[in-house]
C-alpha atoms as a PDB file:
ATOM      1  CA  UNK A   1     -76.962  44.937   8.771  1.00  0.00           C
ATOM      2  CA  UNK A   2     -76.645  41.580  11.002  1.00  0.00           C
ATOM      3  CA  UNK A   3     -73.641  40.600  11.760  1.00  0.00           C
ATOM      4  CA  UNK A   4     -73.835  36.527  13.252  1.00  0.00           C
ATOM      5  CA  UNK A   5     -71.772  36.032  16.443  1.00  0.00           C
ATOM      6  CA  UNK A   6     -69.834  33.066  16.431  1.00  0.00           C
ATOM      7  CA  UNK A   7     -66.797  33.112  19.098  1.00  0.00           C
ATOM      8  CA  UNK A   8     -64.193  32.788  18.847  1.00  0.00           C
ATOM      9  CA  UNK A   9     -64.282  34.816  15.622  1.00  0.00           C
ATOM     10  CA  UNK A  10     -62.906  38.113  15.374  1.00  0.00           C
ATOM     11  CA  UNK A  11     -64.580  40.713  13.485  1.00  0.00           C
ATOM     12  CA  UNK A  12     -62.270  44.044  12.861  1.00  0.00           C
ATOM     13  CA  UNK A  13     -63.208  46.995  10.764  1.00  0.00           C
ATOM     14  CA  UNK A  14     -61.127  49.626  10.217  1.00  0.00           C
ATOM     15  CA  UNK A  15     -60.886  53.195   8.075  1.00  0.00           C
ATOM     16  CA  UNK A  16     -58.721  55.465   6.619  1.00  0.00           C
ATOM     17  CA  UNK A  17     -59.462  59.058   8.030  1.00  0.00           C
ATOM     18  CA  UNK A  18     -57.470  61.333   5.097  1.00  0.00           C
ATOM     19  CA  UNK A  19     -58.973  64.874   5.478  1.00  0.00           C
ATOM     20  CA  UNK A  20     -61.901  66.768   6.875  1.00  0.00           C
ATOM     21  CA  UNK A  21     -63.088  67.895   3.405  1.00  0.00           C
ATOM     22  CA  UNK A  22     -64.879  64.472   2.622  1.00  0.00           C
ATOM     23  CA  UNK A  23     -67.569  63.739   5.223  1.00  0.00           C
ATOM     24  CA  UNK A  24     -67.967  59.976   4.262  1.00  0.00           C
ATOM     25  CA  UNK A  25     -64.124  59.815   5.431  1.00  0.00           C
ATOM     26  CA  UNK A  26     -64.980  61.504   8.561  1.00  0.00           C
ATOM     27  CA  UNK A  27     -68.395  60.271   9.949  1.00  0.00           C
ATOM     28  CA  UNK A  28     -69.096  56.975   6.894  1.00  0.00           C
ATOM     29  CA  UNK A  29     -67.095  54.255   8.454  1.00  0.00           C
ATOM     30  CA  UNK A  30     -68.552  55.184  12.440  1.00  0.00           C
ATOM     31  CA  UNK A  31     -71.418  54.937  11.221  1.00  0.00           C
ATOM     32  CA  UNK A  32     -71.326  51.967   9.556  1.00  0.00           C
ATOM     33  CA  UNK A  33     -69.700  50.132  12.514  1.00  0.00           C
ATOM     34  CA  UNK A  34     -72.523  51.655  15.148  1.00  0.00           C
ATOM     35  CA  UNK A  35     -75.367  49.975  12.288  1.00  0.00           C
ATOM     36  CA  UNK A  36     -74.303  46.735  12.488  1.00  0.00           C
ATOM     37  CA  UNK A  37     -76.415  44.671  14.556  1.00  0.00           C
ATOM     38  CA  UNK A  38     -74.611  41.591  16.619  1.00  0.00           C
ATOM     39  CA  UNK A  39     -75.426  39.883  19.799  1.00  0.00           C
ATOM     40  CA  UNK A  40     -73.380  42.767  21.306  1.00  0.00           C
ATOM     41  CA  UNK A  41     -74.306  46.080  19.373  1.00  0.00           C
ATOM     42  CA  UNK A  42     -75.617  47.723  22.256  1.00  0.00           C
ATOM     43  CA  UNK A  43     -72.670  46.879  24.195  1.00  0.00           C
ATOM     44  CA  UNK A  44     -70.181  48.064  21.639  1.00  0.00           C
ATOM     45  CA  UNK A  45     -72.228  51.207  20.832  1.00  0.00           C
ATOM     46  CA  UNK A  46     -71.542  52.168  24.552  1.00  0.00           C
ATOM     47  CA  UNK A  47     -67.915  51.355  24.326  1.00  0.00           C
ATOM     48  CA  UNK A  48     -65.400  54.487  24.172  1.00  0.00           C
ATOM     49  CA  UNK A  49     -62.653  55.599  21.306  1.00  0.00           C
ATOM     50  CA  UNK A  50     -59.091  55.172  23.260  1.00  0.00           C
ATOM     51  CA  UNK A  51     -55.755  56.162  21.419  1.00  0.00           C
ATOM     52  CA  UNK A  52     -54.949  53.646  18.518  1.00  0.00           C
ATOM     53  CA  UNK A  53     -50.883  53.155  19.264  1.00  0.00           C
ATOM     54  CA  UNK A  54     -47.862  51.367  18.377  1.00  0.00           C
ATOM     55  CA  UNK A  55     -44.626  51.720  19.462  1.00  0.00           C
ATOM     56  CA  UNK A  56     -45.896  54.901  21.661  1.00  0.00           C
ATOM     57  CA  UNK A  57     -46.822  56.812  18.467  1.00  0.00           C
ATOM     58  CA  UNK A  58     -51.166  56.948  17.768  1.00  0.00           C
ATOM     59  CA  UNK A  59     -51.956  56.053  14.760  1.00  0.00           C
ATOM     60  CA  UNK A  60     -55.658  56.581  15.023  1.00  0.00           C
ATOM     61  CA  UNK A  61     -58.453  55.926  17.452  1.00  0.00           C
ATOM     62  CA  UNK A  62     -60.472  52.205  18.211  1.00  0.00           C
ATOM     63  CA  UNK A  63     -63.718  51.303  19.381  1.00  0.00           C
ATOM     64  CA  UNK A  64     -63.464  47.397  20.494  1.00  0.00           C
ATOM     65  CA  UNK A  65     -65.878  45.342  22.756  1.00  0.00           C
ATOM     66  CA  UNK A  66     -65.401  41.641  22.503  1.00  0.00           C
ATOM     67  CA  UNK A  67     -63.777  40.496  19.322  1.00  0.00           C
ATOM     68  CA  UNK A  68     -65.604  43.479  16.994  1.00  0.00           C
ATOM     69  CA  UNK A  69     -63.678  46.576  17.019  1.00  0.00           C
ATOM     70  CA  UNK A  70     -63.723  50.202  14.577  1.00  0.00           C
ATOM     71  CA  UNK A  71     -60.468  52.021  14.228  1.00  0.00           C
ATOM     72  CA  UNK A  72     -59.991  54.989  12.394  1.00  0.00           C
ATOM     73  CA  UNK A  73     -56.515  55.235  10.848  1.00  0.00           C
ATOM     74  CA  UNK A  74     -54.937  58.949  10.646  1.00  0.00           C
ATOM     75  CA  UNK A  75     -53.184  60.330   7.316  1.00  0.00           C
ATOM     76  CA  UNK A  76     -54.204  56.941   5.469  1.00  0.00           C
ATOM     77  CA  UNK A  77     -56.252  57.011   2.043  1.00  0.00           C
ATOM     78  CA  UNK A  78     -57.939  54.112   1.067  1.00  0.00           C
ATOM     79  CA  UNK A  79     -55.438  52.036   0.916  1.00  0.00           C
ATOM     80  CA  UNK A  80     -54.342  52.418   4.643  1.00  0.00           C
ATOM     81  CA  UNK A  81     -51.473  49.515   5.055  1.00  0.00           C
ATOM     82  CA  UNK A  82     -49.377  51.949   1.593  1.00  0.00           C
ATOM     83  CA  UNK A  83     -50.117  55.234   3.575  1.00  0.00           C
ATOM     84  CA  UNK A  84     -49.664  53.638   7.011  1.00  0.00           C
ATOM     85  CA  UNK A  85     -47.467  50.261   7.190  1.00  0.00           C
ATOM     86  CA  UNK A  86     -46.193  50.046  10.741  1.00  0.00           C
ATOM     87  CA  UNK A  87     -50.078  50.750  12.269  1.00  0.00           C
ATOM     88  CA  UNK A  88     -51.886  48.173   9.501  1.00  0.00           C
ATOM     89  CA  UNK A  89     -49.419  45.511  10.284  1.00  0.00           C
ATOM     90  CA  UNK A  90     -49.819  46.002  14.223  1.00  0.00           C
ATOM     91  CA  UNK A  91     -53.815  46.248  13.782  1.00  0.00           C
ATOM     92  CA  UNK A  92     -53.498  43.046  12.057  1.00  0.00           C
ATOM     93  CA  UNK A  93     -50.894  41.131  14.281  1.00  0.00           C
ATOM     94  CA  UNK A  94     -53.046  42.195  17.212  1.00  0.00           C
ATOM     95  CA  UNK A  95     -56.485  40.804  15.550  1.00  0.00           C
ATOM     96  CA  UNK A  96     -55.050  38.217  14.322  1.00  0.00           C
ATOM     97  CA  UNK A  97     -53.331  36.701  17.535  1.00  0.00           C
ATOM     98  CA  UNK A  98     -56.576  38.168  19.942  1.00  0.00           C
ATOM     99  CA  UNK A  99     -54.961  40.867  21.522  1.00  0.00           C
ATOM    100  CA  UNK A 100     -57.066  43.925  22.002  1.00  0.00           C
ATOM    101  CA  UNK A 101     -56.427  46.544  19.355  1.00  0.00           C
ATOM    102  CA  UNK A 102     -55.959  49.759  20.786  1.00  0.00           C
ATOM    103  CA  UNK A 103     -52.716  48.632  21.867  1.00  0.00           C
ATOM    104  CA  UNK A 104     -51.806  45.110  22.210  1.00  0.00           C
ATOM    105  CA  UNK A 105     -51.266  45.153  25.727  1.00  0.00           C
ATOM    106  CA  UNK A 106     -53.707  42.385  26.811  1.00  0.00           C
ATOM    107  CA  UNK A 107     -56.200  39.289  25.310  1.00  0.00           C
ATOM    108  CA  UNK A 108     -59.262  40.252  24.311  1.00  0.00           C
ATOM    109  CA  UNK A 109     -62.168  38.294  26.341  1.00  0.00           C
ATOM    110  CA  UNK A 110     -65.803  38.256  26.055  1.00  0.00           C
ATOM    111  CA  UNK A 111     -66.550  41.181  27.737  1.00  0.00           C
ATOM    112  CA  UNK A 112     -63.575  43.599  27.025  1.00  0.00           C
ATOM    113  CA  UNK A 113     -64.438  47.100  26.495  1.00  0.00           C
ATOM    114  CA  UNK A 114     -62.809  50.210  25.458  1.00  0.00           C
ATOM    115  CA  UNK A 115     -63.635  53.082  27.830  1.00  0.00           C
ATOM    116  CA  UNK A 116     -63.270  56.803  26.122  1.00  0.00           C
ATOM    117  CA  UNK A 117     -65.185  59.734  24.354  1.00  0.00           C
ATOM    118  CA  UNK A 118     -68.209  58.104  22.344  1.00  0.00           C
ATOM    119  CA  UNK A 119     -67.588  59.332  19.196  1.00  0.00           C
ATOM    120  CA  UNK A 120     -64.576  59.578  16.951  1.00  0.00           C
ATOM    121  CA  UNK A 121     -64.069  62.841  16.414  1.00  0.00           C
ATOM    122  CA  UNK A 122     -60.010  63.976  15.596  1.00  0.00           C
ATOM    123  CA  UNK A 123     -59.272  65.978  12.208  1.00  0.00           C
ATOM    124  CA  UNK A 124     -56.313  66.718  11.008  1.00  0.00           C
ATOM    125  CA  UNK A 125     -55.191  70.721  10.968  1.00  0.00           C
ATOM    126  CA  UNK A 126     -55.339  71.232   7.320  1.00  0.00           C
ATOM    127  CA  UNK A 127     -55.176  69.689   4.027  1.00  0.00           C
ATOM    128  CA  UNK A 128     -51.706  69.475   2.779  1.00  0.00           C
ATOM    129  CA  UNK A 129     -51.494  72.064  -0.606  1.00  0.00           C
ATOM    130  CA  UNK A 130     -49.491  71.633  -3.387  1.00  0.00           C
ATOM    131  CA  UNK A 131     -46.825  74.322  -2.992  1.00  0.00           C
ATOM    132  CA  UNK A 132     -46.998  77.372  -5.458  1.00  0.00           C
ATOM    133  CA  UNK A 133     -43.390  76.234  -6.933  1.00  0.00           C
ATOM    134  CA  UNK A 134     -44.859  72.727  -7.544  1.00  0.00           C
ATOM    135  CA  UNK A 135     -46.132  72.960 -11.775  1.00  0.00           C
ATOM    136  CA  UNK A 136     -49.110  70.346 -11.740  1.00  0.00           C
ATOM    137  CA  UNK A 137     -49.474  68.184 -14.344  1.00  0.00           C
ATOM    138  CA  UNK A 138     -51.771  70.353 -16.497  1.00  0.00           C
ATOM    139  CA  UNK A 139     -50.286  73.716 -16.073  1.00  0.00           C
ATOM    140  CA  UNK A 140     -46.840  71.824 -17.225  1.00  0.00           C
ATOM    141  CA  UNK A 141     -48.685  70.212 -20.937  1.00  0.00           C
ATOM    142  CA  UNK A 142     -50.287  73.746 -21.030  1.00  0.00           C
ATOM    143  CA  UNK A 143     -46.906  75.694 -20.820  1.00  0.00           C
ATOM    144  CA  UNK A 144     -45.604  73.417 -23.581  1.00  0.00           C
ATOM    145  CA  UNK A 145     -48.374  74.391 -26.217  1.00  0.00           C
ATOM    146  CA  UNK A 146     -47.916  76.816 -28.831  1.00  0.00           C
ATOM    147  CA  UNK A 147     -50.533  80.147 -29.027  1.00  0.00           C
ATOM    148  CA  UNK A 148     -51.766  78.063 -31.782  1.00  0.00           C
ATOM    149  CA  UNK A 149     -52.596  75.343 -29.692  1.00  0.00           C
ATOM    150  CA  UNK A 150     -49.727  72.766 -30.836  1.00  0.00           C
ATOM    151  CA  UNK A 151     -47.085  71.364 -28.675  1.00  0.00           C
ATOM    152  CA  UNK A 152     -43.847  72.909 -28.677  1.00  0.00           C
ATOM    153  CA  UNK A 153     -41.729  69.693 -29.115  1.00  0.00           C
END
């Protein structure tokens, strides 16, 4: 991929991070953002994950040198501002108005970096489980059929 470098334009890519089971959720969107090849890819290859926070609460984890960043947005599915409003409309504000992402403390210049671990690597505990109360949808139209296979309405 080539990505053309034209300042003061901000590039920002970010992904939901949902579960562990899916390894294009997990590993996809890093790797993606590491491919891309910019007047700065080797410099934002060697930039660090920090803490993605707002309001003192993380919300994920961001890779940022210059004006492209990666963030990785915890509990979000793919469509991250439904899953995680307050985070997607502080990654935004802070893109949007130059601010660095990982926590809109300070402008962004040329040659800001994020200093951290090199790769993203937080997963969530477990996978939330239906409960065994909860009927799902199937087992619900299957306990309304008849043994002859008819509903029972």
């Amino acid at each position: 991929m080539q990505l053309v470098s034209l300042h003061p334009l901000r590039r920002q890519y970010f992904h939901h991070k949902q579960h562990l089971l899916t390894p294009h959720t997990r590993f996809g969107g890093q790797a993606v953002s590491l491919a891309i090849n910019y007047t700065y890819s080797a410099q934002f290859r060697a930039a660090g994950y920090v803490p993605f926070v707002v309001e003192g609460v993380e919300y994920g984890e961001t890779r940022q040198y210059g004006n492209f960043s990666f963030t990785r947005i915890y509990e979000a599915g793919h469509e991250i501002p439904y899953y995680q409003p307050l985070a997607s409309l502080a990654f935004f504000n802070r893109q949007n108005l130059g601010y660095n992402i990982a926590d809109g403390t300070m402008m962004v210049t040329a040659n800001y970096s994020t200093v951290g671990q090199a790769n993203a690597t937080h997963t969530e505990p477990f996978v939330p489980l239906p409960s065994s109360t909860t009927m799902m949808p199937s087992q619900t139209y299957h306990s309304n059929l008849t043994e002859t296979g008819g509903p029972r309405w």
